[in-house]
N, C-alpha and C. Protein backbone atom coordinates (compact mmCIF):
# COMPACT_ATOMS: atom_id res chain seq x y z
N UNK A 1 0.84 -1.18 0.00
CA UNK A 1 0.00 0.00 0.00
C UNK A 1 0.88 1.24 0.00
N UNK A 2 0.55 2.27 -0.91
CA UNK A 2 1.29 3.76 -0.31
C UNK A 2 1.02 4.26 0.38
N UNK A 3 1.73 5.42 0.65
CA UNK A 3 1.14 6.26 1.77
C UNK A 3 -0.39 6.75 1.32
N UNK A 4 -0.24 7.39 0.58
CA UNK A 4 -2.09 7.68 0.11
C UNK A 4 -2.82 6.65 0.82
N UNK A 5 -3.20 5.84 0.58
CA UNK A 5 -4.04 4.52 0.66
C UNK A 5 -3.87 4.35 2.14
N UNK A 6 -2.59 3.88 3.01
CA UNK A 6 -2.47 3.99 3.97
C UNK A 6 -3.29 5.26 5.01
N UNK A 7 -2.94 6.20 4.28
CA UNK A 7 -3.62 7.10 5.10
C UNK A 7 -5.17 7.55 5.35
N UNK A 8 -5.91 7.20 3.75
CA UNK A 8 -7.12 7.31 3.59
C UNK A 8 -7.82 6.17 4.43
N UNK A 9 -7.29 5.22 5.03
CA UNK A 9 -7.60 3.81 5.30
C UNK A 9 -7.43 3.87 6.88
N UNK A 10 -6.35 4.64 7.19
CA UNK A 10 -6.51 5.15 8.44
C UNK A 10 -7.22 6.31 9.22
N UNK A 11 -7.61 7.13 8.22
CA UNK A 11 -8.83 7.81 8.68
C UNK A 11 -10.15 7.27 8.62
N UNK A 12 -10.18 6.82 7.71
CA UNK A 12 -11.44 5.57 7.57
C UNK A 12 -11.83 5.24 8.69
N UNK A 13 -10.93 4.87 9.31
CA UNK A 13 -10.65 3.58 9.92
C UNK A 13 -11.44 4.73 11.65
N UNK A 14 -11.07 5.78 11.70
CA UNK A 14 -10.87 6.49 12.61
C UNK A 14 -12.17 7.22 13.12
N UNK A 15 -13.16 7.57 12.06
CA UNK A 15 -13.76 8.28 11.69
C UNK A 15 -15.52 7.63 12.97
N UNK A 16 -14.93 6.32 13.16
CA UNK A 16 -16.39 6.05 14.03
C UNK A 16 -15.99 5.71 15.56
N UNK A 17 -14.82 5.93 15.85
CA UNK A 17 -14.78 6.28 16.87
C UNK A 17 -14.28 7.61 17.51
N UNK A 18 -14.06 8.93 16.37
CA UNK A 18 -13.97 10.06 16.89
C UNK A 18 -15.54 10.21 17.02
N UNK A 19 -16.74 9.70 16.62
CA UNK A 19 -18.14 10.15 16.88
C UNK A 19 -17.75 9.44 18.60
N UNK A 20 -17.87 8.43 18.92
CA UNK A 20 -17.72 7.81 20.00
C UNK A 20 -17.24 8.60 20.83
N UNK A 21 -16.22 9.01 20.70
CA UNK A 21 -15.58 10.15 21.42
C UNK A 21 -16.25 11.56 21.90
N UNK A 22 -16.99 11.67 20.50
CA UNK A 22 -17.44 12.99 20.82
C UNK A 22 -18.90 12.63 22.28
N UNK A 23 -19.44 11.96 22.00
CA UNK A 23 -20.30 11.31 23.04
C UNK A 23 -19.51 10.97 24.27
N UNK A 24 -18.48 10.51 24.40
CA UNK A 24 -17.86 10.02 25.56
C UNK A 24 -17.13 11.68 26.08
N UNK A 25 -17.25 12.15 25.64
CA UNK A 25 -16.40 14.14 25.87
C UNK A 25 -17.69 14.68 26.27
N UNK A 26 -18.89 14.36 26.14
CA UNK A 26 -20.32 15.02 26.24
C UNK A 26 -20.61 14.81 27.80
N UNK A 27 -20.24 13.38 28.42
CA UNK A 27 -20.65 12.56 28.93
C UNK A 27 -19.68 13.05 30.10
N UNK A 28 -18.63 13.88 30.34
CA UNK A 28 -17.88 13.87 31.07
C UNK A 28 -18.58 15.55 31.70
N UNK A 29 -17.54 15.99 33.14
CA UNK A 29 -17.56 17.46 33.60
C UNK A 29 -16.32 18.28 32.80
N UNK A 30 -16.47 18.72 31.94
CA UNK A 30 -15.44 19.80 31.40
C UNK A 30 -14.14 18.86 30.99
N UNK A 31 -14.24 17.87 30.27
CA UNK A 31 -12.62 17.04 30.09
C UNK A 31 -11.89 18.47 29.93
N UNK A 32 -10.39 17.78 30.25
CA UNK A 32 -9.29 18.07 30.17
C UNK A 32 -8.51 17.73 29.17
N UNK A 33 -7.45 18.09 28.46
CA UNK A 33 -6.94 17.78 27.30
C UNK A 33 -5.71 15.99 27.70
N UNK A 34 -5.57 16.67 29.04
CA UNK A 34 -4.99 15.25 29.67
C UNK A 34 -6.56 13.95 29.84
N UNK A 35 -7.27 14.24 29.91
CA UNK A 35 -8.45 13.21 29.58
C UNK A 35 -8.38 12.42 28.13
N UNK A 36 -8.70 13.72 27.32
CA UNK A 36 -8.66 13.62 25.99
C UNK A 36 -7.76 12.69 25.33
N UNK A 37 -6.40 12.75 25.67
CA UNK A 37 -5.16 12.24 25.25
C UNK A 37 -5.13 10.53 25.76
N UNK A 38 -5.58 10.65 27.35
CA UNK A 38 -5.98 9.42 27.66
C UNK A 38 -7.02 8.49 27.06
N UNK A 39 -8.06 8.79 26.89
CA UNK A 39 -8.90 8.34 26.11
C UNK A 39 -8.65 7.99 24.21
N UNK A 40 -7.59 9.02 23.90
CA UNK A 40 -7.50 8.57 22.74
C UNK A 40 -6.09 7.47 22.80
N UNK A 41 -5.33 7.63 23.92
CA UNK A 41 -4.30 6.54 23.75
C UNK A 41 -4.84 5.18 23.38
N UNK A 42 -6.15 5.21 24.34
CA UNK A 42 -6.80 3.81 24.85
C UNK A 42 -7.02 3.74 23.90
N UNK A 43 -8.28 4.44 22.77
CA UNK A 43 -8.85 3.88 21.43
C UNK A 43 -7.66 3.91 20.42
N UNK A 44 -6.89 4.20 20.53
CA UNK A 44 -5.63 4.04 19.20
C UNK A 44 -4.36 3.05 19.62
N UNK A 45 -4.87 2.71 20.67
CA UNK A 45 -3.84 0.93 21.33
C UNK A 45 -5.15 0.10 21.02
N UNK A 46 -6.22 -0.05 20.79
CA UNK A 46 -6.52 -0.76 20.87
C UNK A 46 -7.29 -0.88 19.13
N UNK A 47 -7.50 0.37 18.13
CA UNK A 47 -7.61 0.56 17.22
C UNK A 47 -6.42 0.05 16.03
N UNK A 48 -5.14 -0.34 16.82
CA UNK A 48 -3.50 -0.04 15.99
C UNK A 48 -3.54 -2.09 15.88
N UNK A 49 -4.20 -2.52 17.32
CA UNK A 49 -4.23 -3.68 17.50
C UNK A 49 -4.83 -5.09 16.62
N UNK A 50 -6.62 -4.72 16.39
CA UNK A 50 -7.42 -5.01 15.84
C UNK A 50 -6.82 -5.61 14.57
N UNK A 51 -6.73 -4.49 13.71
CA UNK A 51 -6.13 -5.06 12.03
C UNK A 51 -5.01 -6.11 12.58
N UNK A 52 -4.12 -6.52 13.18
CA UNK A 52 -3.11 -7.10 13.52
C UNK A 52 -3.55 -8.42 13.72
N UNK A 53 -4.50 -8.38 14.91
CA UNK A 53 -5.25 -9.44 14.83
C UNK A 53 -5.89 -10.06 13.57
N UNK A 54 -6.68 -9.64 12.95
CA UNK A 54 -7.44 -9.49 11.79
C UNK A 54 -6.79 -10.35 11.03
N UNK A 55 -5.64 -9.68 10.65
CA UNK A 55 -4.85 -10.07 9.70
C UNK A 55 -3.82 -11.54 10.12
N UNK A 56 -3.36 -11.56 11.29
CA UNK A 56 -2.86 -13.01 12.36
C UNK A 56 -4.53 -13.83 11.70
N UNK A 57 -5.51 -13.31 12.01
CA UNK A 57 -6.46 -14.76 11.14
C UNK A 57 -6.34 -15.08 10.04
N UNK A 58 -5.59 -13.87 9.31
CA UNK A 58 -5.53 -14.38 7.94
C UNK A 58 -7.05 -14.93 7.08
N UNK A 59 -6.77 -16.33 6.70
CA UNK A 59 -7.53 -16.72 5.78
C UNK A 59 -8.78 -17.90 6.29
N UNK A 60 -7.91 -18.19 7.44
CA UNK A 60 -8.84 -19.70 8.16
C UNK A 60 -10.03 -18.55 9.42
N UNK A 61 -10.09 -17.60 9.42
CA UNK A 61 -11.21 -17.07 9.88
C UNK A 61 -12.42 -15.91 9.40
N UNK A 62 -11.52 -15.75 8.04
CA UNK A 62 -11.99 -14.90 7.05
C UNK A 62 -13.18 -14.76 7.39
N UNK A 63 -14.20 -16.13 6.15
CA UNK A 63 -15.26 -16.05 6.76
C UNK A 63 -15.95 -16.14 7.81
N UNK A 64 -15.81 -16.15 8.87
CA UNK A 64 -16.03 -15.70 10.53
C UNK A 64 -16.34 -14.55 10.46
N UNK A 65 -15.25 -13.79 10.91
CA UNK A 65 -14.85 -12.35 10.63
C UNK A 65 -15.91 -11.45 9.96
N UNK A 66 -16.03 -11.70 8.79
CA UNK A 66 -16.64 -11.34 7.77
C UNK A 66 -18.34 -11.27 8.14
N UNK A 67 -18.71 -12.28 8.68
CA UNK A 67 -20.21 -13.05 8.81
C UNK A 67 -20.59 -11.70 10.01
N UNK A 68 -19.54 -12.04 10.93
CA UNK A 68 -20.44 -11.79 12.51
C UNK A 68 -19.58 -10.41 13.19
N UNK A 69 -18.57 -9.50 12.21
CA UNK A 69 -18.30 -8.64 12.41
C UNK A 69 -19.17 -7.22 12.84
N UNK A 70 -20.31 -6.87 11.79
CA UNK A 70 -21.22 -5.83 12.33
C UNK A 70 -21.88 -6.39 13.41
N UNK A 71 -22.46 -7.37 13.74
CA UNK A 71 -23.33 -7.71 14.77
C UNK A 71 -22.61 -7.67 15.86
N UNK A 72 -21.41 -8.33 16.16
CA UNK A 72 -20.74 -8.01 17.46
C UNK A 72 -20.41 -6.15 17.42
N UNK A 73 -20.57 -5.56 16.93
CA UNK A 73 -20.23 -3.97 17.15
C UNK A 73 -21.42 -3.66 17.42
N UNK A 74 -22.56 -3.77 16.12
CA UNK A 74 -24.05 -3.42 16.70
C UNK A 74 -24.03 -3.82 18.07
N UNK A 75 -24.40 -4.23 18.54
CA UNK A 75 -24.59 -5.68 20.05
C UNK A 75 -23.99 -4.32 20.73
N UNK A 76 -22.42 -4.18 20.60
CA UNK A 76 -21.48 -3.58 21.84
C UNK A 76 -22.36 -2.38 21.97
N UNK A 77 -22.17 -1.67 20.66
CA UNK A 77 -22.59 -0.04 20.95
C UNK A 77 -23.89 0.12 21.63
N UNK A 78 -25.12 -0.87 20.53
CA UNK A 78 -26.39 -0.87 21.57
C UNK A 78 -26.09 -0.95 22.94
N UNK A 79 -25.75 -1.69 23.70
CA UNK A 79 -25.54 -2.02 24.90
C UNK A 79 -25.44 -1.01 25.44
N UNK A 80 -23.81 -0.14 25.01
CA UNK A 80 -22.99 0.70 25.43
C UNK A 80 -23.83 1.80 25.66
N UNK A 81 -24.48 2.55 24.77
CA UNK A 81 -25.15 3.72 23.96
C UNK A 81 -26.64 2.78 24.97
N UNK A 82 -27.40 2.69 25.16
CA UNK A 82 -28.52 2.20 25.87
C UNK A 82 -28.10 2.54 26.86
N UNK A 83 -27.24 2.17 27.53
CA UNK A 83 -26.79 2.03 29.09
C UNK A 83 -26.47 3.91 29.30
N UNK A 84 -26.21 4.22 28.46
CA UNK A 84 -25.83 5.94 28.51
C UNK A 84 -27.10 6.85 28.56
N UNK A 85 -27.94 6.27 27.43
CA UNK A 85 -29.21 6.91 27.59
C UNK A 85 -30.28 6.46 28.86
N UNK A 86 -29.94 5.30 29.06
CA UNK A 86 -30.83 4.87 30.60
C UNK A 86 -30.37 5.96 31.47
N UNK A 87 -29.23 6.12 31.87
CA UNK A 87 -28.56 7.13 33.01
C UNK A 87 -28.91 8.12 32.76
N UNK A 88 -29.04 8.60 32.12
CA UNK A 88 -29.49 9.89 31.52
C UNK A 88 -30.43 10.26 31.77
N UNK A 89 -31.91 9.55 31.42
CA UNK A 89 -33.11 9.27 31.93
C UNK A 89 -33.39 9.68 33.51
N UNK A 90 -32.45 8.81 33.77
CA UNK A 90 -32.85 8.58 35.00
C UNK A 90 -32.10 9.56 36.11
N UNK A 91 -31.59 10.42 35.80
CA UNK A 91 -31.07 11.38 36.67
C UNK A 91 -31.64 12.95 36.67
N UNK A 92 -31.35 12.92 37.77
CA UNK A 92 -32.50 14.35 38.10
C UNK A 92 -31.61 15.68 37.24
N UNK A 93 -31.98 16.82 37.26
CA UNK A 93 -31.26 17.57 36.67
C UNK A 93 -30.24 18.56 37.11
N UNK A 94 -30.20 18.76 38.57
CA UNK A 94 -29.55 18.94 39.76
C UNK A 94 -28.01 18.21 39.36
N UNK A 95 -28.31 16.87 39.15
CA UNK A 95 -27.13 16.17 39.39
C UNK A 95 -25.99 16.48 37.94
N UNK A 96 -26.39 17.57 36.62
CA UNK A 96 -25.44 17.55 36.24
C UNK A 96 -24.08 17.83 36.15
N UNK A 97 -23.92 18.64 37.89
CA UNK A 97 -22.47 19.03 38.71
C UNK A 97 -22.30 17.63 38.93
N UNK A 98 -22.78 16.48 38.89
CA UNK A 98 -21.91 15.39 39.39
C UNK A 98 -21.37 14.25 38.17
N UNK A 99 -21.19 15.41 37.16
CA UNK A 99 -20.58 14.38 35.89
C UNK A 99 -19.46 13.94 36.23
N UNK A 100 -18.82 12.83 35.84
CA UNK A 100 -17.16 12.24 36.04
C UNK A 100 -16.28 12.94 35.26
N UNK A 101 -15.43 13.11 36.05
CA UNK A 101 -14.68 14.03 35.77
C UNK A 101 -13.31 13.21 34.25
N UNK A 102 -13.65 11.86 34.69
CA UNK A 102 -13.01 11.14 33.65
C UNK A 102 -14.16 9.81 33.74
N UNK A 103 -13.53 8.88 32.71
CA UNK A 103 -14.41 7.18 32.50
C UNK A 103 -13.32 6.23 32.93
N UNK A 104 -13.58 5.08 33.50
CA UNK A 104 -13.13 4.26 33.35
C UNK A 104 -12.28 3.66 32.06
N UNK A 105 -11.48 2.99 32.74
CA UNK A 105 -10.24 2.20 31.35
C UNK A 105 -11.14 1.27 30.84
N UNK A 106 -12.07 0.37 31.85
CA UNK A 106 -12.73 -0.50 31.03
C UNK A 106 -13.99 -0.27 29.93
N UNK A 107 -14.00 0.53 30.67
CA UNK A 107 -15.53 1.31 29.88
C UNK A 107 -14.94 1.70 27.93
N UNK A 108 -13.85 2.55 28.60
CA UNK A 108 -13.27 3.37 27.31
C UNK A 108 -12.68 1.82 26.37
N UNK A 109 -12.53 0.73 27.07
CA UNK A 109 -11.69 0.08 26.44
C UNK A 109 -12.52 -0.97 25.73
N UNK A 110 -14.07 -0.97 26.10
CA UNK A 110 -15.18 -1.83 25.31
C UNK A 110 -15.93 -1.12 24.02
N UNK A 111 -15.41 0.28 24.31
CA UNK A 111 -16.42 1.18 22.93
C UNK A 111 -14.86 1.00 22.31
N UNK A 112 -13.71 1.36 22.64
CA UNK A 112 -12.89 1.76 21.42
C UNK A 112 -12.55 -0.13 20.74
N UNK A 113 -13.17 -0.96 21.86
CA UNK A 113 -13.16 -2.15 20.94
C UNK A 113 -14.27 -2.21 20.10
N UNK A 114 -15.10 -1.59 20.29
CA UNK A 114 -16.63 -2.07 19.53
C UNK A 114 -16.33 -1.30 18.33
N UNK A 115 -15.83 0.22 18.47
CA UNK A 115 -15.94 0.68 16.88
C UNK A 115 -14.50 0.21 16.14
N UNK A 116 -13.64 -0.47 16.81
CA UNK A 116 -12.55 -1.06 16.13
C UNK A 116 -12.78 -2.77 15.63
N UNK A 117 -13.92 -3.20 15.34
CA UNK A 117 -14.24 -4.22 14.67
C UNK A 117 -13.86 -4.15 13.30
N UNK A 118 -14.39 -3.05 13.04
CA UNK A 118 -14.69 -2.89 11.28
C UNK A 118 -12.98 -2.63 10.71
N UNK A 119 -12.04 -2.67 11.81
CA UNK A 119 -10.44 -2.75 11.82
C UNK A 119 -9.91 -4.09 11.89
N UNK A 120 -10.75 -4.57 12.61
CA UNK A 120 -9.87 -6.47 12.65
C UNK A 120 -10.18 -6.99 10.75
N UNK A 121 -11.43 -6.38 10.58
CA UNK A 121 -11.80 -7.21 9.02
C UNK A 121 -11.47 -6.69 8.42
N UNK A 122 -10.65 -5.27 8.21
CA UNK A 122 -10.10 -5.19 7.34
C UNK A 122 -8.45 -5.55 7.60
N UNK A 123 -8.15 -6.08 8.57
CA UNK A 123 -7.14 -6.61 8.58
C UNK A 123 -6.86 -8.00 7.68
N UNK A 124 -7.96 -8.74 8.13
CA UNK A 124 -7.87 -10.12 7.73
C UNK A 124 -7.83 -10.05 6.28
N UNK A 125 -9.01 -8.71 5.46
CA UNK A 125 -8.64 -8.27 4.11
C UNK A 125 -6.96 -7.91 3.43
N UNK A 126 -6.29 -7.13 4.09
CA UNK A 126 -4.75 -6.65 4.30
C UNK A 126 -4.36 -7.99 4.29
N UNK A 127 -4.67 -9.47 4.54
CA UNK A 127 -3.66 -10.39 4.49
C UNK A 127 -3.80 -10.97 3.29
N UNK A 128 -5.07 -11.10 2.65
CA UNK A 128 -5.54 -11.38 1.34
C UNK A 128 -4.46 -10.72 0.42
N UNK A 129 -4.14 -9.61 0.54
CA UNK A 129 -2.98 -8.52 -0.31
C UNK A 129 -2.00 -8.48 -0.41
N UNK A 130 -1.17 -9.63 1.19
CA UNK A 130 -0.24 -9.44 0.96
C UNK A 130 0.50 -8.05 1.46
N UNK A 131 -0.24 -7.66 2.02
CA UNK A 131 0.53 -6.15 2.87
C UNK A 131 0.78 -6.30 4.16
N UNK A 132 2.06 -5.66 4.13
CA UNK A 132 2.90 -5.56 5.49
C UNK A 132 2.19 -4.29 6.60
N UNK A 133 1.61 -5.45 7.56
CA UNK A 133 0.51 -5.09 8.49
C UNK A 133 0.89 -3.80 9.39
N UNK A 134 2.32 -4.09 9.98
CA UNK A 134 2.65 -3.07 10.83
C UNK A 134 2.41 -1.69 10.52
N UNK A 135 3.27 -1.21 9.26
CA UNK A 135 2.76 0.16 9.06
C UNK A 135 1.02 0.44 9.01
N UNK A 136 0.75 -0.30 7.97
CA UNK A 136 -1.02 0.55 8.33
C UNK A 136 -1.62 0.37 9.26
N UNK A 137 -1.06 -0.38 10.51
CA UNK A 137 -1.89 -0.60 11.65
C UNK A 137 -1.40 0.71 12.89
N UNK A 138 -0.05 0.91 12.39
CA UNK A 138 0.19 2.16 12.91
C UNK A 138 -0.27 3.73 12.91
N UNK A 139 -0.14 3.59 11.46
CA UNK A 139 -1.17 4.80 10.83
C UNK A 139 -2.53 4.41 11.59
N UNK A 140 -3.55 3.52 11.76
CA UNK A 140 -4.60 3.78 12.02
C UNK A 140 -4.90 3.63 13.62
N UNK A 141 -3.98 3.43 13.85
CA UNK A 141 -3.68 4.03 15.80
C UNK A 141 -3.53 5.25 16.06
N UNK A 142 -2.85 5.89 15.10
CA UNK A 142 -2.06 7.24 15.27
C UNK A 142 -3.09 8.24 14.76
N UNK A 143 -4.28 7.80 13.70
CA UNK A 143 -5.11 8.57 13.26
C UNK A 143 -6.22 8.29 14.23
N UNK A 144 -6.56 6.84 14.84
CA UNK A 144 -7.43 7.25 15.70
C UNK A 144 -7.07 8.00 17.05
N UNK A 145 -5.71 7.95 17.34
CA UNK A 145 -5.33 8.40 19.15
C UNK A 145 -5.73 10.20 18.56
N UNK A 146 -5.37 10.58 17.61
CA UNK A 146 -6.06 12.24 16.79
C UNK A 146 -7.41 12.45 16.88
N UNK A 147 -8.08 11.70 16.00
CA UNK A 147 -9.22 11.93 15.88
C UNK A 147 -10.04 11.67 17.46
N UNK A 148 -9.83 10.39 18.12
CA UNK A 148 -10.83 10.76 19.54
C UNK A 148 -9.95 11.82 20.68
N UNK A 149 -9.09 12.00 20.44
CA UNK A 149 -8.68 13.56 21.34
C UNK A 149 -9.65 14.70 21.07
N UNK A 150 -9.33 14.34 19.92
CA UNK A 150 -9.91 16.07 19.01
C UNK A 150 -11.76 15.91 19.73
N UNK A 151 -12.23 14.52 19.47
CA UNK A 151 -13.56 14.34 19.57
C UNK A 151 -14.03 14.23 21.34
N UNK A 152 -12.78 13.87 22.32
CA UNK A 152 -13.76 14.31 23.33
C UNK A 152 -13.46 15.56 23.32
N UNK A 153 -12.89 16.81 23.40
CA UNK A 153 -12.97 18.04 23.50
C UNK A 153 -13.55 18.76 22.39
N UNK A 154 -14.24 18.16 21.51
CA UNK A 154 -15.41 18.53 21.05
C UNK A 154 -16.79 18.23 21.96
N UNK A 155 -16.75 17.16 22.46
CA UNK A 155 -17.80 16.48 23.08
C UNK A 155 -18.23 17.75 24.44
N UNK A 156 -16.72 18.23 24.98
CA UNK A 156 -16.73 18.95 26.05
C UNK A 156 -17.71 20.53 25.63
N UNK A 157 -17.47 21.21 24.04
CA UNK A 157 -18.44 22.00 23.69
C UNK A 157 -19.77 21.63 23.46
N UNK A 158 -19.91 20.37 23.03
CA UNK A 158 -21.35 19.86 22.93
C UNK A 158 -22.11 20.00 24.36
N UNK A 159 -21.16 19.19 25.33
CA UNK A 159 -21.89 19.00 26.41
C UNK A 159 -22.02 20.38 27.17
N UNK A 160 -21.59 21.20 27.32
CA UNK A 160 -21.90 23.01 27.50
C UNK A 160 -23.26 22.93 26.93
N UNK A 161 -23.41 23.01 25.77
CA UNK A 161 -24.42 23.81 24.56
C UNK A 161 -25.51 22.87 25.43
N UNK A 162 -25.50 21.31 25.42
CA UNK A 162 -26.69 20.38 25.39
C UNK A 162 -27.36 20.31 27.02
N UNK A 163 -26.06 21.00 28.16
CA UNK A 163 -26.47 20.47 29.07
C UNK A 163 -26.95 18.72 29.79
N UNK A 164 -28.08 18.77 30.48
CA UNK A 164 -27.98 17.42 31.04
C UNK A 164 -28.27 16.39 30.25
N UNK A 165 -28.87 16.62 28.86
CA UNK A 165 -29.06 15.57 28.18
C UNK A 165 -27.92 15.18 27.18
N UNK A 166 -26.56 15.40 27.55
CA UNK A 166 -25.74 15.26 26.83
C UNK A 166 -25.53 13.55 26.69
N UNK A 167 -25.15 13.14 27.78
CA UNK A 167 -24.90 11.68 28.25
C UNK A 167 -26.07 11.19 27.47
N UNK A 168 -27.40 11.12 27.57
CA UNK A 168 -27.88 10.85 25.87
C UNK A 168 -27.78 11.10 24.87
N UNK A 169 -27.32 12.26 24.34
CA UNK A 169 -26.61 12.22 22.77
C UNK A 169 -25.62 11.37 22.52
N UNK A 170 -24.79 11.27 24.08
CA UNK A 170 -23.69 10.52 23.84
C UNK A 170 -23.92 8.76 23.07
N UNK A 171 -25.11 8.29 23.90
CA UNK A 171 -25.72 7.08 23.81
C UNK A 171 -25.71 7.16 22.32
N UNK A 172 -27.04 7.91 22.52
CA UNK A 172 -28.02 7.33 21.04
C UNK A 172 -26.95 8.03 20.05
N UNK A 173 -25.77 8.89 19.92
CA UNK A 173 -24.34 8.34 18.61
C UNK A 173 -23.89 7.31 18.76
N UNK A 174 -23.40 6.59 19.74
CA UNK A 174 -23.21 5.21 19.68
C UNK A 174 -24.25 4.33 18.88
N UNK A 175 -25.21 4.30 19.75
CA UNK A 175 -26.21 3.20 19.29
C UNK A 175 -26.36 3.59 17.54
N UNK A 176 -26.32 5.14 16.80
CA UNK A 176 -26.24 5.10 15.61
C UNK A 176 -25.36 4.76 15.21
N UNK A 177 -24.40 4.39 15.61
CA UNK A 177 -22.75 4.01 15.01
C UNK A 177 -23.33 2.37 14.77
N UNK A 178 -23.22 1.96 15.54
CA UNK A 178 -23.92 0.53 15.42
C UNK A 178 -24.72 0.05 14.30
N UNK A 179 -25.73 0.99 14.31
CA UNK A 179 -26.51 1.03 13.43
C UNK A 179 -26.15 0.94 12.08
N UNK A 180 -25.85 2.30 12.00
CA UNK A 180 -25.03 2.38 10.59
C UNK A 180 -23.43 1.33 10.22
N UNK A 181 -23.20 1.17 11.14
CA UNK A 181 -22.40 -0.27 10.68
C UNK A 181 -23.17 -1.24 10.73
N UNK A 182 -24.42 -1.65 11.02
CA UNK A 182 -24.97 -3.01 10.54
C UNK A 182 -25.68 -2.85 9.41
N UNK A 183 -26.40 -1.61 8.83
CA UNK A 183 -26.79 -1.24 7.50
C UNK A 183 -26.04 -0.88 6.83
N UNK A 184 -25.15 -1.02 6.78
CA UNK A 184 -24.05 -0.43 5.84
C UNK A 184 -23.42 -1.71 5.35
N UNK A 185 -23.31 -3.10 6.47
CA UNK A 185 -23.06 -4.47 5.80
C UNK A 185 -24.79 -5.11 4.92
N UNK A 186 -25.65 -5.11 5.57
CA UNK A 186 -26.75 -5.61 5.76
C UNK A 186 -27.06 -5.31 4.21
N UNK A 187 -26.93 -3.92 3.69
CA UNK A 187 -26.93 -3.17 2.25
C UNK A 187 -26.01 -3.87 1.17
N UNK A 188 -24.96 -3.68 1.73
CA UNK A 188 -24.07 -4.46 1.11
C UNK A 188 -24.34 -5.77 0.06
N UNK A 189 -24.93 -6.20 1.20
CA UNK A 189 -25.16 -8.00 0.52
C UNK A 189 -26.08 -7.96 -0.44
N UNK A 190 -27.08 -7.03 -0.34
CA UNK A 190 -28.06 -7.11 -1.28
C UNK A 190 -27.71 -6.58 -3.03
């Protein structure tokens, strides 16, 4: 691959979990750019990872991969994105001085796996080619640890503007991320 390709492939690649981000920046009290950075380390170690894997299946999990890739992301984000909008719901409006001031590693580390699915399969694609995995898996760590920085301190202006119903916008972009990655395969086939 060239750099072109590499790079278009790593923004690609990047582009659904800076939304994630921006929801997870909504969801917080005023992030910090040291938040930000944290949060995007997590999704771009674990975004850089995926294709690696992907591609380690190579050819004997292809079709696996391939079959049950959107549904395990749909599945995560619903979950994820549900569980955001329940809280949300359910909190008085008083309590939006008691946003977290940061998220959990595990938390951050199940969404930046959920929108890094659509990264393991195109890994396993990258082995079909014959391309040397390391670099583009780097590029698309390095474009996502960018893009979800940039997106929770966007999230941090959203959540100003939106107030207490932010932590539901945050959700229901997830749960559309999901979405639109299972219609976007689901389309596909037809």
């Amino acid at each position: 691959m060239n750099f072109a390709s590499t790079a278009l492939l790593a923004l690609a690649m990047s582009t659904d979990a800076f939304a994630a981000a921006v929801g997870k920046g909504t969801a917080l009290q005023k992030p910090k750019w040291s938040e930000a950075l944290r949060t995007g380390a997590i999704f771009g170690v674990i975004e850089a990872i995926t294709p690696v894997i992907g591609w380690g299946l190579g050819l004997a999990a292809a079709d696996y991969v391939k079959t049950w890739d959107h549904w395990i992301a749909f599945v995560l984000l619903l979950v994820l994105g549900g569980r955001m909008v329940w809280v949300a719901a359910r909190k008085p409006a008083e309590a939006e001085a008691e946003k977290p001031r940061r998220h959990g590693f595990w938390l951050l580390a199940a969404t930046g796996f959920a929108t890094s699915i659509d990264a393991m399969a195109v890994g396993v694609g990258l082995a079909f080619l014959n391309v040397s995995i390391l670099p583009v898996a780097a590029a698309i760590g390095v474009a996502t640890f960018v893009m979800v920085a940039l997106g929770v301190m966007v999230g941090r202006v959203l959540g100003d503007v939106v107030g207490r119903w932010a932590e539901a916008i945050g959700g229901i972009l997830l749960i559309g991320i999901g979405s639109v990655i299972l219609y976007e395969h689901l389309t596909a086939l037809t």
